[in-house]
C-alpha atoms as a PDB file:
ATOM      1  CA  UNK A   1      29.242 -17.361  43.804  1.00  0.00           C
ATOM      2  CA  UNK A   2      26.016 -19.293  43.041  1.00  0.00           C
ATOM      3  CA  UNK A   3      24.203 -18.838  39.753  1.00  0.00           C
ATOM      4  CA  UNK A   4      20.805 -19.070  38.831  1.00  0.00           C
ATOM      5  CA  UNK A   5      20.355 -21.978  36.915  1.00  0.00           C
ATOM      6  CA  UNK A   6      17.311 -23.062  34.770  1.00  0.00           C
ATOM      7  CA  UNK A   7      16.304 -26.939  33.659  1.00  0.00           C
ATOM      8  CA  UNK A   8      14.752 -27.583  30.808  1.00  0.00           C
ATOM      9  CA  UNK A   9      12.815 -30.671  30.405  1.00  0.00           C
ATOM     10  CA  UNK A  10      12.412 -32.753  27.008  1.00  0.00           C
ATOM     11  CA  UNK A  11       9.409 -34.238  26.309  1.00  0.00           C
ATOM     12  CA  UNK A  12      10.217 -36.655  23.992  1.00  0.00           C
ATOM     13  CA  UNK A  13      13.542 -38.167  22.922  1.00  0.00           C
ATOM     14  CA  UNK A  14      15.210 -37.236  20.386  1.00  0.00           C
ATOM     15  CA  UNK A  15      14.708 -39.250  17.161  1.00  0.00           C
ATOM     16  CA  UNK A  16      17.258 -38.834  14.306  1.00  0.00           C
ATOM     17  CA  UNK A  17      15.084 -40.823  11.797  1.00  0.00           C
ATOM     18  CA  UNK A  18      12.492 -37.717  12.403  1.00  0.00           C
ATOM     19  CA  UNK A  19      14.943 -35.255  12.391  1.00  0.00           C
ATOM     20  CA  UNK A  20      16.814 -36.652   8.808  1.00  0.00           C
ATOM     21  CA  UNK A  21      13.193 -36.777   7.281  1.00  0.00           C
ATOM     22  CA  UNK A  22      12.733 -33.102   8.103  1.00  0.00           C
ATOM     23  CA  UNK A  23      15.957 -32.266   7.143  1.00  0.00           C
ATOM     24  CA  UNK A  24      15.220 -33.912   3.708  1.00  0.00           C
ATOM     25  CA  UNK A  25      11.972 -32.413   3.469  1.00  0.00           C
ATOM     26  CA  UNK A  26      13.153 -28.756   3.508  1.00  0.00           C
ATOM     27  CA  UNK A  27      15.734 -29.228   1.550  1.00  0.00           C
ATOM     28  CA  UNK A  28      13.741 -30.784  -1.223  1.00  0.00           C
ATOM     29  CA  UNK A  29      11.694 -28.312  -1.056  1.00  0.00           C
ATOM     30  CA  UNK A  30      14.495 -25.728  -1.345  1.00  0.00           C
ATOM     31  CA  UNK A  31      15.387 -27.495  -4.557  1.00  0.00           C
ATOM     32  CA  UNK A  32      11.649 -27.561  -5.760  1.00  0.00           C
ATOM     33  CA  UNK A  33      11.929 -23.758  -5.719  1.00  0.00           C
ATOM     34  CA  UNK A  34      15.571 -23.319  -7.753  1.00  0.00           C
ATOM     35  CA  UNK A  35      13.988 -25.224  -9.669  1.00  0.00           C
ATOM     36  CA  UNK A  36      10.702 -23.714 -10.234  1.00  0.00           C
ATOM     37  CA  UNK A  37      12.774 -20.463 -10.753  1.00  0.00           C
ATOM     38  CA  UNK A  38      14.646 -21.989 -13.370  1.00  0.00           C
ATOM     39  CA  UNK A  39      12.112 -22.000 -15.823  1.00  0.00           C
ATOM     40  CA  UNK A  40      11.869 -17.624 -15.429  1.00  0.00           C
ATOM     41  CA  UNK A  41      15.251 -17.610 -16.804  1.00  0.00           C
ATOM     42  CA  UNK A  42      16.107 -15.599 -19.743  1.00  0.00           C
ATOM     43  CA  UNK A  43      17.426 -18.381 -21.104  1.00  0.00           C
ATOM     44  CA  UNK A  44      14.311 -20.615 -21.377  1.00  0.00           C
ATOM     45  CA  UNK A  45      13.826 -21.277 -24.953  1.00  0.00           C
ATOM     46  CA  UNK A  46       9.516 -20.219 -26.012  1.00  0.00           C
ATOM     47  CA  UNK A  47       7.656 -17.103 -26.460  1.00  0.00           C
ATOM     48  CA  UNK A  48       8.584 -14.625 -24.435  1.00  0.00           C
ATOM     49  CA  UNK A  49       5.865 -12.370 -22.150  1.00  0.00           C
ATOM     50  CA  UNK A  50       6.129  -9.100 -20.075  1.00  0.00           C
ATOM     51  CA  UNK A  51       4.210  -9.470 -16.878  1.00  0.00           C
ATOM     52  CA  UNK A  52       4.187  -6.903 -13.782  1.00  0.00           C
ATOM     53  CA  UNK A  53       5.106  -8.398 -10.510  1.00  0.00           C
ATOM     54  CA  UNK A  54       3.406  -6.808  -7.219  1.00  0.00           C
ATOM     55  CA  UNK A  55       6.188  -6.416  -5.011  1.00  0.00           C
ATOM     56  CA  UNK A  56       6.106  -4.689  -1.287  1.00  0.00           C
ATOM     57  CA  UNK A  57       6.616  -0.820  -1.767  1.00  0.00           C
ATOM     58  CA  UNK A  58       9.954   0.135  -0.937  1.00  0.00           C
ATOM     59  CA  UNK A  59      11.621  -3.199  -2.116  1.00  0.00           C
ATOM     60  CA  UNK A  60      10.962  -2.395  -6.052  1.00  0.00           C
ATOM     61  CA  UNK A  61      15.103  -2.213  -6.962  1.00  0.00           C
ATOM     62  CA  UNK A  62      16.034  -5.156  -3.954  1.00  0.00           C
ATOM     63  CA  UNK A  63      13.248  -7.457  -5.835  1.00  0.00           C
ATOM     64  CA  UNK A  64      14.707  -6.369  -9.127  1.00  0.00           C
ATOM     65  CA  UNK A  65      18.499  -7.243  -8.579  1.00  0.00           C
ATOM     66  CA  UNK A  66      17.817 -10.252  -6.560  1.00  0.00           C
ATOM     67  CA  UNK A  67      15.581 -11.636  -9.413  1.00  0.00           C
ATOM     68  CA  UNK A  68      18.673 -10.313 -12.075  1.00  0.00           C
ATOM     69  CA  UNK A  69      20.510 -12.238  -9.951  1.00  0.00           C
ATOM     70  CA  UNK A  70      18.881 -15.510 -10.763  1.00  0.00           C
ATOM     71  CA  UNK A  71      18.609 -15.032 -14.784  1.00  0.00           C
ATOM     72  CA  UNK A  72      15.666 -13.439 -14.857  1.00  0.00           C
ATOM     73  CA  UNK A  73      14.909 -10.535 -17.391  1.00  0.00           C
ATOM     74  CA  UNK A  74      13.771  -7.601 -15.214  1.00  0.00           C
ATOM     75  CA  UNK A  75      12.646  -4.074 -15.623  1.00  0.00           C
ATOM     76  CA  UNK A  76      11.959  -1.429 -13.095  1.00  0.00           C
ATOM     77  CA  UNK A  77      11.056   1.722 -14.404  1.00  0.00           C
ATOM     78  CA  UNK A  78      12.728   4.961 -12.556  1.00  0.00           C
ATOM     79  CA  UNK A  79      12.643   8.684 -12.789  1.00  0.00           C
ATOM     80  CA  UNK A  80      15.549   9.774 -14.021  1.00  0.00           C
ATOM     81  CA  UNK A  81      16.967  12.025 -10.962  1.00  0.00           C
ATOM     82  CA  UNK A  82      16.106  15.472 -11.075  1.00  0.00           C
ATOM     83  CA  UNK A  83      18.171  18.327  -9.114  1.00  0.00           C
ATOM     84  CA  UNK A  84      16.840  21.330  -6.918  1.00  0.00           C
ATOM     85  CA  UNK A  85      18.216  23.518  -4.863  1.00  0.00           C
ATOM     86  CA  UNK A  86      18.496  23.584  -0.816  1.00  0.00           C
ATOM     87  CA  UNK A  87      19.737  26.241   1.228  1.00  0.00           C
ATOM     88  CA  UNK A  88      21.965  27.611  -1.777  1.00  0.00           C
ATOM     89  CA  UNK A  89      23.391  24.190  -2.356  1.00  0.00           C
ATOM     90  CA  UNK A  90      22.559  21.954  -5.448  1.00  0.00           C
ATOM     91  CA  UNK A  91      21.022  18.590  -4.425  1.00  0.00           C
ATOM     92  CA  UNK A  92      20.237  15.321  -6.446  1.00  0.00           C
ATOM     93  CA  UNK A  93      16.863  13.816  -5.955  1.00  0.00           C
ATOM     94  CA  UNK A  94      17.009  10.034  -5.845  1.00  0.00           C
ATOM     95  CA  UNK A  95      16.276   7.782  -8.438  1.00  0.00           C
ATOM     96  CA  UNK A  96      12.484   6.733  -7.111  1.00  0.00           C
ATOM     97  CA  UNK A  97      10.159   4.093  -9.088  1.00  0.00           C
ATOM     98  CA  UNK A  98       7.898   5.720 -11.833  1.00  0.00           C
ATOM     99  CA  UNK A  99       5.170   3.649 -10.865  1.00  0.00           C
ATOM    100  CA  UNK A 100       6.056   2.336  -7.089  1.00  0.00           C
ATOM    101  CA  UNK A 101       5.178  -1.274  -6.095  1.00  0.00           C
ATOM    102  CA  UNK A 102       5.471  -2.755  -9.738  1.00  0.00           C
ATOM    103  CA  UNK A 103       8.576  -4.413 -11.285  1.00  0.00           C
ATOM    104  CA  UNK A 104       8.384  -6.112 -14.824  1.00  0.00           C
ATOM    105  CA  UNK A 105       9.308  -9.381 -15.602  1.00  0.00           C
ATOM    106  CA  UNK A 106       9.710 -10.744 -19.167  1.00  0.00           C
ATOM    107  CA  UNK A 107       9.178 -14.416 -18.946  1.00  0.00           C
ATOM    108  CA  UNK A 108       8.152 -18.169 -20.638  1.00  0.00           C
ATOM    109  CA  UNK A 109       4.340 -18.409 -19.153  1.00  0.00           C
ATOM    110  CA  UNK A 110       4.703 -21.848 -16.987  1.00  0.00           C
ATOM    111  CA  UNK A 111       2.814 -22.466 -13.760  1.00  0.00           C
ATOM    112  CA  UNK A 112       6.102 -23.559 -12.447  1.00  0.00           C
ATOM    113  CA  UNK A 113       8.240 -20.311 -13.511  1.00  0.00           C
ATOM    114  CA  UNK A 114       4.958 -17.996 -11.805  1.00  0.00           C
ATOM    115  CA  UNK A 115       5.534 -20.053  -8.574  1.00  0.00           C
ATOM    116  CA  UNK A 116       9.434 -19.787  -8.664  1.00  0.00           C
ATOM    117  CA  UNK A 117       8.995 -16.030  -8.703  1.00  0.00           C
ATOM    118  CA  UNK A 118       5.706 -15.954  -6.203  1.00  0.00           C
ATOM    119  CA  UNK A 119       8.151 -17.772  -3.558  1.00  0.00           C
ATOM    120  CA  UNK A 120      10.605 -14.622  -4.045  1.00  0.00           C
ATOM    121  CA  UNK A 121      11.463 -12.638  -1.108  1.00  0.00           C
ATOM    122  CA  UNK A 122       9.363  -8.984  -1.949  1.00  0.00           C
ATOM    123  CA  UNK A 123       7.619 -10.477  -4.251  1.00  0.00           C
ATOM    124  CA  UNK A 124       3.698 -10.345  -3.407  1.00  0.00           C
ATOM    125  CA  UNK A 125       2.116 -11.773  -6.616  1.00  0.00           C
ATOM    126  CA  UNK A 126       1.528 -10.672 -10.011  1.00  0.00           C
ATOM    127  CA  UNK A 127      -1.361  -8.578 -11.164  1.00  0.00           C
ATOM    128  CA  UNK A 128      -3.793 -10.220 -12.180  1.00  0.00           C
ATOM    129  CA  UNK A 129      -3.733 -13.483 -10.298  1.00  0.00           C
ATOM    130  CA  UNK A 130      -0.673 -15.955  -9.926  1.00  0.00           C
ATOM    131  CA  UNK A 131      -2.446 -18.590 -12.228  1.00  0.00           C
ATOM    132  CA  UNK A 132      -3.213 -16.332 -15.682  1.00  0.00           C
ATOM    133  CA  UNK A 133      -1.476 -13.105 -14.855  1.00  0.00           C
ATOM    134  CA  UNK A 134      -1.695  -9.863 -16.875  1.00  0.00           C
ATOM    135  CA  UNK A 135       0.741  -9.561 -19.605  1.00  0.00           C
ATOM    136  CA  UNK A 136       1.988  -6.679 -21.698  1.00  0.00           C
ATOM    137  CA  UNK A 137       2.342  -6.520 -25.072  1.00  0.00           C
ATOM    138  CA  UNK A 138       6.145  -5.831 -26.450  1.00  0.00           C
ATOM    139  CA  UNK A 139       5.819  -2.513 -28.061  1.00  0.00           C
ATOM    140  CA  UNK A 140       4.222  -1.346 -25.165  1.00  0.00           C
ATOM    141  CA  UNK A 141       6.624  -1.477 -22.763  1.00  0.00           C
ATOM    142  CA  UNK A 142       9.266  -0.047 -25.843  1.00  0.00           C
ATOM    143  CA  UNK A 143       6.621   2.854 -26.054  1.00  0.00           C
ATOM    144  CA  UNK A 144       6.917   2.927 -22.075  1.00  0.00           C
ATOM    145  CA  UNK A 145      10.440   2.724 -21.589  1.00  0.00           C
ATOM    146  CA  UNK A 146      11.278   5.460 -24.228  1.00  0.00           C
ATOM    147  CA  UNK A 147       9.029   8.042 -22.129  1.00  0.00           C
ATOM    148  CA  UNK A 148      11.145   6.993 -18.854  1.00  0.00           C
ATOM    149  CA  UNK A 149      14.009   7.327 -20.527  1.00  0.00           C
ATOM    150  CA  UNK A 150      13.159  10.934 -22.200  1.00  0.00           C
ATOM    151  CA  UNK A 151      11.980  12.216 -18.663  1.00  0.00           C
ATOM    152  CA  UNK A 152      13.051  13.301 -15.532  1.00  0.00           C
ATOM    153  CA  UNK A 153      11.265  12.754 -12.281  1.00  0.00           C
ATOM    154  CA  UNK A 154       8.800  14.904 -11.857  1.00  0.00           C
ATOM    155  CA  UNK A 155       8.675  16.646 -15.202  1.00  0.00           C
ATOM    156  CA  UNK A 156       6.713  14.238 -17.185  1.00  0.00           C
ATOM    157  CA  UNK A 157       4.078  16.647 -17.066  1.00  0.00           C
ATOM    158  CA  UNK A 158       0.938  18.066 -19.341  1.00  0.00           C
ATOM    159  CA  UNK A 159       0.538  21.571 -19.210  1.00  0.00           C
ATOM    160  CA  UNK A 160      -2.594  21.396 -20.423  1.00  0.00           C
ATOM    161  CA  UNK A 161      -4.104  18.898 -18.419  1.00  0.00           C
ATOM    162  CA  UNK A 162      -7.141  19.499 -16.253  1.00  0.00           C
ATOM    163  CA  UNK A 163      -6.869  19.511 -12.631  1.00  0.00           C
ATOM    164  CA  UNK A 164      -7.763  15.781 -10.819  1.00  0.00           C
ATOM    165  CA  UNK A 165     -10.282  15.356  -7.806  1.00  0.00           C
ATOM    166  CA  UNK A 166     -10.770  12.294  -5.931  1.00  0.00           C
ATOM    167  CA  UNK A 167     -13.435  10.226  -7.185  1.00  0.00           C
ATOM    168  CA  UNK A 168     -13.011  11.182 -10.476  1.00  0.00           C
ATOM    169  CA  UNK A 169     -13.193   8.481 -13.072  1.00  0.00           C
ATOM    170  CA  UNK A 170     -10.131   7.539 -15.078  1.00  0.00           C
ATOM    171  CA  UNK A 171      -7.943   5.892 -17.846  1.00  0.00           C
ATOM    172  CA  UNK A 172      -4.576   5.217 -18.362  1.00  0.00           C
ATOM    173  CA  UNK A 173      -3.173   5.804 -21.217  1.00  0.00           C
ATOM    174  CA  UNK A 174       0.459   5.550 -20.931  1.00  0.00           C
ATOM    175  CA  UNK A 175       2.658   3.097 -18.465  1.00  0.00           C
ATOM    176  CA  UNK A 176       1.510  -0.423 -17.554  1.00  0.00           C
ATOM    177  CA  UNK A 177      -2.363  -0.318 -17.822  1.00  0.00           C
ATOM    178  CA  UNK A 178      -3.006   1.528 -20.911  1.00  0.00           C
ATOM    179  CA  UNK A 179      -6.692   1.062 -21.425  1.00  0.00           C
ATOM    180  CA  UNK A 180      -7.985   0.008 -17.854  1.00  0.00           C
ATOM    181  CA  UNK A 181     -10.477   2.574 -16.122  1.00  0.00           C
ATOM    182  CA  UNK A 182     -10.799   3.246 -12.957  1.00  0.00           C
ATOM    183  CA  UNK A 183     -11.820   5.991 -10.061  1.00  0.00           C
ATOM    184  CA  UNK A 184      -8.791   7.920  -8.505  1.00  0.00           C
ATOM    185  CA  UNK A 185      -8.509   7.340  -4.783  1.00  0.00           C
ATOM    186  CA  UNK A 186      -6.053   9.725  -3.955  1.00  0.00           C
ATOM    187  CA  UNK A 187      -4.100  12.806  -5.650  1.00  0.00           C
ATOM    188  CA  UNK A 188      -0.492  13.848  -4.382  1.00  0.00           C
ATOM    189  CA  UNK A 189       0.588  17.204  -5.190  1.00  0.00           C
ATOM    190  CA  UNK A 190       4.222  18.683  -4.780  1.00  0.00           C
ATOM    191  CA  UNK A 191       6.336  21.822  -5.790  1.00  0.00           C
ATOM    192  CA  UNK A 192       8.636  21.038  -8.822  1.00  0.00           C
ATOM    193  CA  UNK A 193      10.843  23.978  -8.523  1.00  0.00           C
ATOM    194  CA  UNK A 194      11.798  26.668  -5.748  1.00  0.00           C
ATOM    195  CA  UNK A 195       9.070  29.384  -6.397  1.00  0.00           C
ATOM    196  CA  UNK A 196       6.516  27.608  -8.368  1.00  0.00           C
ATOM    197  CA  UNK A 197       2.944  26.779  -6.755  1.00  0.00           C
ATOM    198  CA  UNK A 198       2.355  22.969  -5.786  1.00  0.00           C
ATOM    199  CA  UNK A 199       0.947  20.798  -9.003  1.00  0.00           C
ATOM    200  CA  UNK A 200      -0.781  17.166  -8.692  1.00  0.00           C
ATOM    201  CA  UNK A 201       1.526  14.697 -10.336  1.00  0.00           C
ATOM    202  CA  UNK A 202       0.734  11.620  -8.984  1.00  0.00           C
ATOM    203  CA  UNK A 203      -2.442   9.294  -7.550  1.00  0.00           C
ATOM    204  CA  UNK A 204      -4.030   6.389  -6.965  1.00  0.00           C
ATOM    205  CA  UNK A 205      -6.313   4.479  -9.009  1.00  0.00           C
ATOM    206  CA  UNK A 206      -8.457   1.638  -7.696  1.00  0.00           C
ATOM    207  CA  UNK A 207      -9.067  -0.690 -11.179  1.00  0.00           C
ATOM    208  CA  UNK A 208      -9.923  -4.335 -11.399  1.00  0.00           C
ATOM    209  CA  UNK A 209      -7.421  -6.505 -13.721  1.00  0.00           C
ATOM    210  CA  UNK A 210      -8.668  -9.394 -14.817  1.00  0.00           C
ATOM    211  CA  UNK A 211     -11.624  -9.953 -11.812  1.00  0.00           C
ATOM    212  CA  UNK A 212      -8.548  -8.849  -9.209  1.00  0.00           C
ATOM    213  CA  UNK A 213      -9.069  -5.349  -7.312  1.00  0.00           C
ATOM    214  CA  UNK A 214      -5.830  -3.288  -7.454  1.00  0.00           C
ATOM    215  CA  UNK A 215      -4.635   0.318  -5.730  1.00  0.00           C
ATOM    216  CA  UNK A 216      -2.253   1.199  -8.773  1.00  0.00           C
ATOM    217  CA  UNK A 217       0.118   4.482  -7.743  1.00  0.00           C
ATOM    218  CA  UNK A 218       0.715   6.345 -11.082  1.00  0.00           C
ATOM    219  CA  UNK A 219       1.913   9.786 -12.495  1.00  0.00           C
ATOM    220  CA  UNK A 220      -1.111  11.391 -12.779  1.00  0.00           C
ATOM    221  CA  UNK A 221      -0.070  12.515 -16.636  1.00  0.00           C
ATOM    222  CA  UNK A 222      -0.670   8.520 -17.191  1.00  0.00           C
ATOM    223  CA  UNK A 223      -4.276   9.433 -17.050  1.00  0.00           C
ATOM    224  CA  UNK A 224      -6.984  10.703 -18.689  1.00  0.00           C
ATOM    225  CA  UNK A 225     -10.553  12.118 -17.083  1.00  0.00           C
ATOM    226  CA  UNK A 226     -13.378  10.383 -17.947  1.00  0.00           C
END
């Protein structure tokens, strides 16, 4: 039985000098960026900052254990899960990100550590610019991780707060941007419980940190109308 067969031709010969020196290059490289990521770890001696990382949506709790993983001091805020009911059985909701796309990181400011985590699979950048990113202030995220933990998804919710239109301008004042205004792009409405009319709880908000444009996704009771 014949077989097709196919030739390839090389168009140079091979050179192992070339090859070793590319060999070396990548893997110094590869131990540039340990080492960059190095200085994130919690156990870098200095003072200590909260920054929020931009990470692809979806990848918010892989971005947070792989960066555990390393020694890094990470926080992703979730909804607690909630429970409804389905066809007369009792379901759990999933755990979902309070504010999706965002994951914290508390780390020594270094251009080196801000690289080691930019290089991060998931990881987009931080807000705010890779080079002088945002940064929270400790007893903010306290104040924010004390209304996570006192609220289930989807209940964090103001009765009394006025209905949201697109357009409409904005500030947060709770979560990761307290203070920043900004016009909402979008409003997402859902039913909370079997019977009960739709309510908004969550939108977008175009704001600009620190001369950066950014689409931030928040609970809508984050905000206030302006």
């Amino acid at each position: 039985m014949m077989h097709n067969t196919k030739i390839y031709a090389v168009s140079e010969a091979y050179d192992e000098n070339r090859y070793q020196s590319a060999l070396a290059k990548g893997r110094n490289w590869r131990e540039l960026k340990v080492s960059m990521l190095s200085m994130a770890e919690a156990s870098q001696q200095g003072d200590k900052r909260w920054y929020v990382l931009d990470v692809l949506h979806g990848r918010e709790k892989a971005v947070e254990k792989r960066l555990a993983a390393k020694g890094i001091h990470v926080w992703l805020p979730l909804w607690r899960a909630g429970v409804f009911w389905q066809r007369g059985r009792k379901m759990v909701h999933p755990e979902r990100p309070v504010m999706p796309g965002y994951v914290l990181a508390c780390i020594v400011p270094s251009s080196a550590a801000f690289a080691g985590i930019v290089f991060q699979k998931g990881v987009e950048g931080f807000v705010g610019g890779n080079e002088e990113p945002y940064w929270i202030r400790d007893d903010e995220v306290n104040r924010f991780k004390e209304i996570v933990g006192d609220s289930e998804q989807g209940q964090y919710i103001k009765a009394d707060r006025p209905s949201f239109e697109v357009g409409n301008q904005v500030r947060f004042e709770e979560g990761l941007f307290i203070g920043f205004v900004g016009q909402l792009q979008s409003v997402r409405s859902m039913v909370i419980a079997r019977g009960m009319p739709k309510v908004q709880v969550e939108g977008k908000v175009k704001v600009v940190v620190k001369g950066k444009e950014s689409v931030i996704t928040t609970p809508l009771a984050f905000l206030a109308k302006l």
